[in-house]
Protein backbone atom coordinates (compact mmCIF):
# COMPACT_ATOMS: atom_id res chain seq x y z
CA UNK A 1 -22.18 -100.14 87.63
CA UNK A 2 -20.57 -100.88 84.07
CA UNK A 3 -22.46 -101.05 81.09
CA UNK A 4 -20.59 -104.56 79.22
CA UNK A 5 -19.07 -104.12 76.36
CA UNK A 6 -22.11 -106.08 74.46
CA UNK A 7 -24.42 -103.39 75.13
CA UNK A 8 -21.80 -100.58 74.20
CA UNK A 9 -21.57 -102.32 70.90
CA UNK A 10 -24.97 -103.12 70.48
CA UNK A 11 -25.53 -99.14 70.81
CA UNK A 12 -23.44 -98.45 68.38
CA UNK A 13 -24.53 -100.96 65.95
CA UNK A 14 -28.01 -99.33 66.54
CA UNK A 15 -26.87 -95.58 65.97
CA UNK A 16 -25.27 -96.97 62.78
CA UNK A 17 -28.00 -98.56 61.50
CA UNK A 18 -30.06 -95.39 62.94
CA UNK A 19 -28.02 -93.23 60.50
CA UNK A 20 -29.42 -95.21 56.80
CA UNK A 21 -32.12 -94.58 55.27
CA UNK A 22 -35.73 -95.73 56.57
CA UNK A 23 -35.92 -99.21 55.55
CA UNK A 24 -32.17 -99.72 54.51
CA UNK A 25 -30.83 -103.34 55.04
CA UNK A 26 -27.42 -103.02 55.83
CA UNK A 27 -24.36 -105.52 55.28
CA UNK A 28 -23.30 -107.35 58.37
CA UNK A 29 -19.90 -106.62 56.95
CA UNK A 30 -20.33 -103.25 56.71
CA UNK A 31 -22.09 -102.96 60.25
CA UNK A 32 -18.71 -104.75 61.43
CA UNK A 33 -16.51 -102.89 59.13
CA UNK A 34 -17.81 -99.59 60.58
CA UNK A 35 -18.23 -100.51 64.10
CA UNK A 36 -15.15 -102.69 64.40
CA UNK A 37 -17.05 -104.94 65.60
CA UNK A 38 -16.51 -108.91 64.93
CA UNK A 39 -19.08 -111.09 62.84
CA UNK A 40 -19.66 -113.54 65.80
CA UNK A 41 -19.79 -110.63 68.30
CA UNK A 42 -22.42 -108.95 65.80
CA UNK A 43 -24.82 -111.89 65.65
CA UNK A 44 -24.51 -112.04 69.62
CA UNK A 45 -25.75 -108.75 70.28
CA UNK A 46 -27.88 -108.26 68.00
CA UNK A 47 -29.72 -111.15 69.46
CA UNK A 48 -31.70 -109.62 71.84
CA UNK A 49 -32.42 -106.06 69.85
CA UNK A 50 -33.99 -108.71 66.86
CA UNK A 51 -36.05 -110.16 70.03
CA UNK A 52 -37.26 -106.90 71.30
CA UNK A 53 -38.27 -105.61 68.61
CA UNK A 54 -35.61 -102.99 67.96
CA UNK A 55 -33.48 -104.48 64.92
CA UNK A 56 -35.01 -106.89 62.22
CA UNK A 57 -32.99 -109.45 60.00
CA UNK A 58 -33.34 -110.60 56.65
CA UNK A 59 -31.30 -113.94 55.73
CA UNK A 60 -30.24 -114.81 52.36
CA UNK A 61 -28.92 -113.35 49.35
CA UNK A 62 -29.10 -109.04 49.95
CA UNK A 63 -29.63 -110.30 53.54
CA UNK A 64 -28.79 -108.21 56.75
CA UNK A 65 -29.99 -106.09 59.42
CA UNK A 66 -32.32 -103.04 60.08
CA UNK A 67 -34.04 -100.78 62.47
CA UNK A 68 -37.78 -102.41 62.97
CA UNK A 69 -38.39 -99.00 64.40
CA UNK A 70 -37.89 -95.65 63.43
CA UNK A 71 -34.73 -93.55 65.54
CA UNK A 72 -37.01 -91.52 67.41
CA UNK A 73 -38.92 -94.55 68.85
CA UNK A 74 -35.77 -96.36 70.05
CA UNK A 75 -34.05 -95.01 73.33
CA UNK A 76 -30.72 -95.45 74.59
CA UNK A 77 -33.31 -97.09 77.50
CA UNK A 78 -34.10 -99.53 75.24
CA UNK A 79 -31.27 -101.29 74.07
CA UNK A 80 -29.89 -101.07 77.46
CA UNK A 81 -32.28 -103.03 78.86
CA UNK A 82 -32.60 -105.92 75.83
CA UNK A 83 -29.02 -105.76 76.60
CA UNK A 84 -28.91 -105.98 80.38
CA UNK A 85 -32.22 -106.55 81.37
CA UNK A 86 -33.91 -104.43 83.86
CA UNK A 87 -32.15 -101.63 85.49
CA UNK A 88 -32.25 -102.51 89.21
CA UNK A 89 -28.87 -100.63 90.90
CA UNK A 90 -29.33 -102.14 93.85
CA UNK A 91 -30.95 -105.94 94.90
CA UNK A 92 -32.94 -104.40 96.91
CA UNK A 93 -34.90 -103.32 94.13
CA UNK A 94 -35.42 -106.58 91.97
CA UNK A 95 -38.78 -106.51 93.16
CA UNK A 96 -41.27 -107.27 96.25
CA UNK A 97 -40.08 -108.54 99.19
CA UNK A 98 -35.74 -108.85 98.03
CA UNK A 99 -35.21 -106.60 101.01
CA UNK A 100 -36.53 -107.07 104.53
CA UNK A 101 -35.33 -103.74 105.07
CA UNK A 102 -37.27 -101.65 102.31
CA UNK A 103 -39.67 -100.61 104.25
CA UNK A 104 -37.39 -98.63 106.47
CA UNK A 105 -34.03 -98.28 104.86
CA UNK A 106 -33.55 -94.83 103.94
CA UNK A 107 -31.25 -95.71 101.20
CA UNK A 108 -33.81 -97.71 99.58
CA UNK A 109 -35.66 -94.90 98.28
CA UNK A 110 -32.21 -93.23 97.34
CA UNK A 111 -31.92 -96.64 95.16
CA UNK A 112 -34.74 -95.97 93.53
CA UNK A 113 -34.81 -92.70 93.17
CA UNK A 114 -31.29 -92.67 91.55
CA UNK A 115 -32.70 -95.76 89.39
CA UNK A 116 -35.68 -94.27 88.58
CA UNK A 117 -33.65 -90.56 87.51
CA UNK A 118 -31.23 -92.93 85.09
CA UNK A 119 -33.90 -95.00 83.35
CA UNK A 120 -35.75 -91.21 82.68
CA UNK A 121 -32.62 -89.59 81.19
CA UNK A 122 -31.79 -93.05 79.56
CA UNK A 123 -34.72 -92.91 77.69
CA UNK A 124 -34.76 -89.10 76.59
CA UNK A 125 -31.77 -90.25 74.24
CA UNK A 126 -33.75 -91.31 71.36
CA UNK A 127 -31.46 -92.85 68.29
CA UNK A 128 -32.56 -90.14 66.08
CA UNK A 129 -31.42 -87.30 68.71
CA UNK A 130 -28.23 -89.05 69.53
CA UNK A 131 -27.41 -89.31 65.20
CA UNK A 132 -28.13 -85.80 65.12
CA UNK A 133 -25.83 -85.14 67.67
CA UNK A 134 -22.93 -87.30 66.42
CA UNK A 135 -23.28 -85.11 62.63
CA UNK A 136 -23.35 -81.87 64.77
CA UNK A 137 -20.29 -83.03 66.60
CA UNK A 138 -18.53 -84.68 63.21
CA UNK A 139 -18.99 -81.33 61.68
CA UNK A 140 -17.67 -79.55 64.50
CA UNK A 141 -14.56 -81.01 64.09
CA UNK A 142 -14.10 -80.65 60.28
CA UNK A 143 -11.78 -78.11 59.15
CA UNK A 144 -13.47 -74.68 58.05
CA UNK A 145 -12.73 -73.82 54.54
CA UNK A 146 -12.55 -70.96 53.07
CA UNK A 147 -15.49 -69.95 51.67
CA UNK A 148 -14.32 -67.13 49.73
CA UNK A 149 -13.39 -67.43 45.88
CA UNK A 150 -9.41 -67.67 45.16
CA UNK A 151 -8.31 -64.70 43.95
CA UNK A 152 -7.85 -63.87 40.05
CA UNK A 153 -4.70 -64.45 38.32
């Protein structure tokens, strides 16, 4: 399985936008700016996050995008499934009856059990946890300066 690139982007549109403040509508050229993202490409994915509730648009002038929820009530779960739809893994497990061999099939409940394990850790990754986690990691990588004062002359 391969997450598309649509839902890749749409993730990080959403940590972006998960990173301004509460109520902040953002640019659509500044969402694809950041995100090198494309305008048409923007307005594609962002689609289905507007339907589900996840990102809200305002048109005209001082017109863009914003969280309709706060970060911590938005999961990675989330926008991968506005994305993608349900996760399924396997056909078998689109729903009642897809498989005239669920009932026996041993790897059947491995399906599910590996679905069911993904969608759980999917949806611990809240957008608030993961923009906490990209500033710890940003200022990981920043140079430590010297915090002592420069000697006198």
């Amino acid at each position: 399985m391969l997450i598309t690139r649509a839902t890749e982007y749409a993730i990080r549109a959403v940590l972006y936008l998960a990173k301004q403040p509460a109520g902040e509508i953002v640019l659509k050229k500044d969402i694809c700016q950041t995100q090198d993202i494309t305008p048409a490409f923007l307005t594609k994915i962002l689609q289905p996050l507007i339907k589900a509730g996840i990102v809200g648009s305002q048109r005209g002038v001082g017109g863009g995008f914003y969280l309709a929820r706060s970060p911590e009530r938005i999961t990675l779960l989330d926008v991968v499934e506005a994305e993608e739809g349900p996760i399924y893994i396997n056909q078998c497990l689109m729903g009642e009856g897809s498989c005239a061999r669920d009932v026996f099939c041993p790897v059947h409940g491995a399906w599910r059990h590996i679905r069911d394990e993904m969608t759980r850790v999917l949806a611990e990754y809240t957008f608030a946890r993961l923009s906490a986690m990209e500033s710890e990691n940003l200022g990981a990588r920043l140079p430590l300066q010297n915090l002592s004062p420069p000697p006198a002359p």
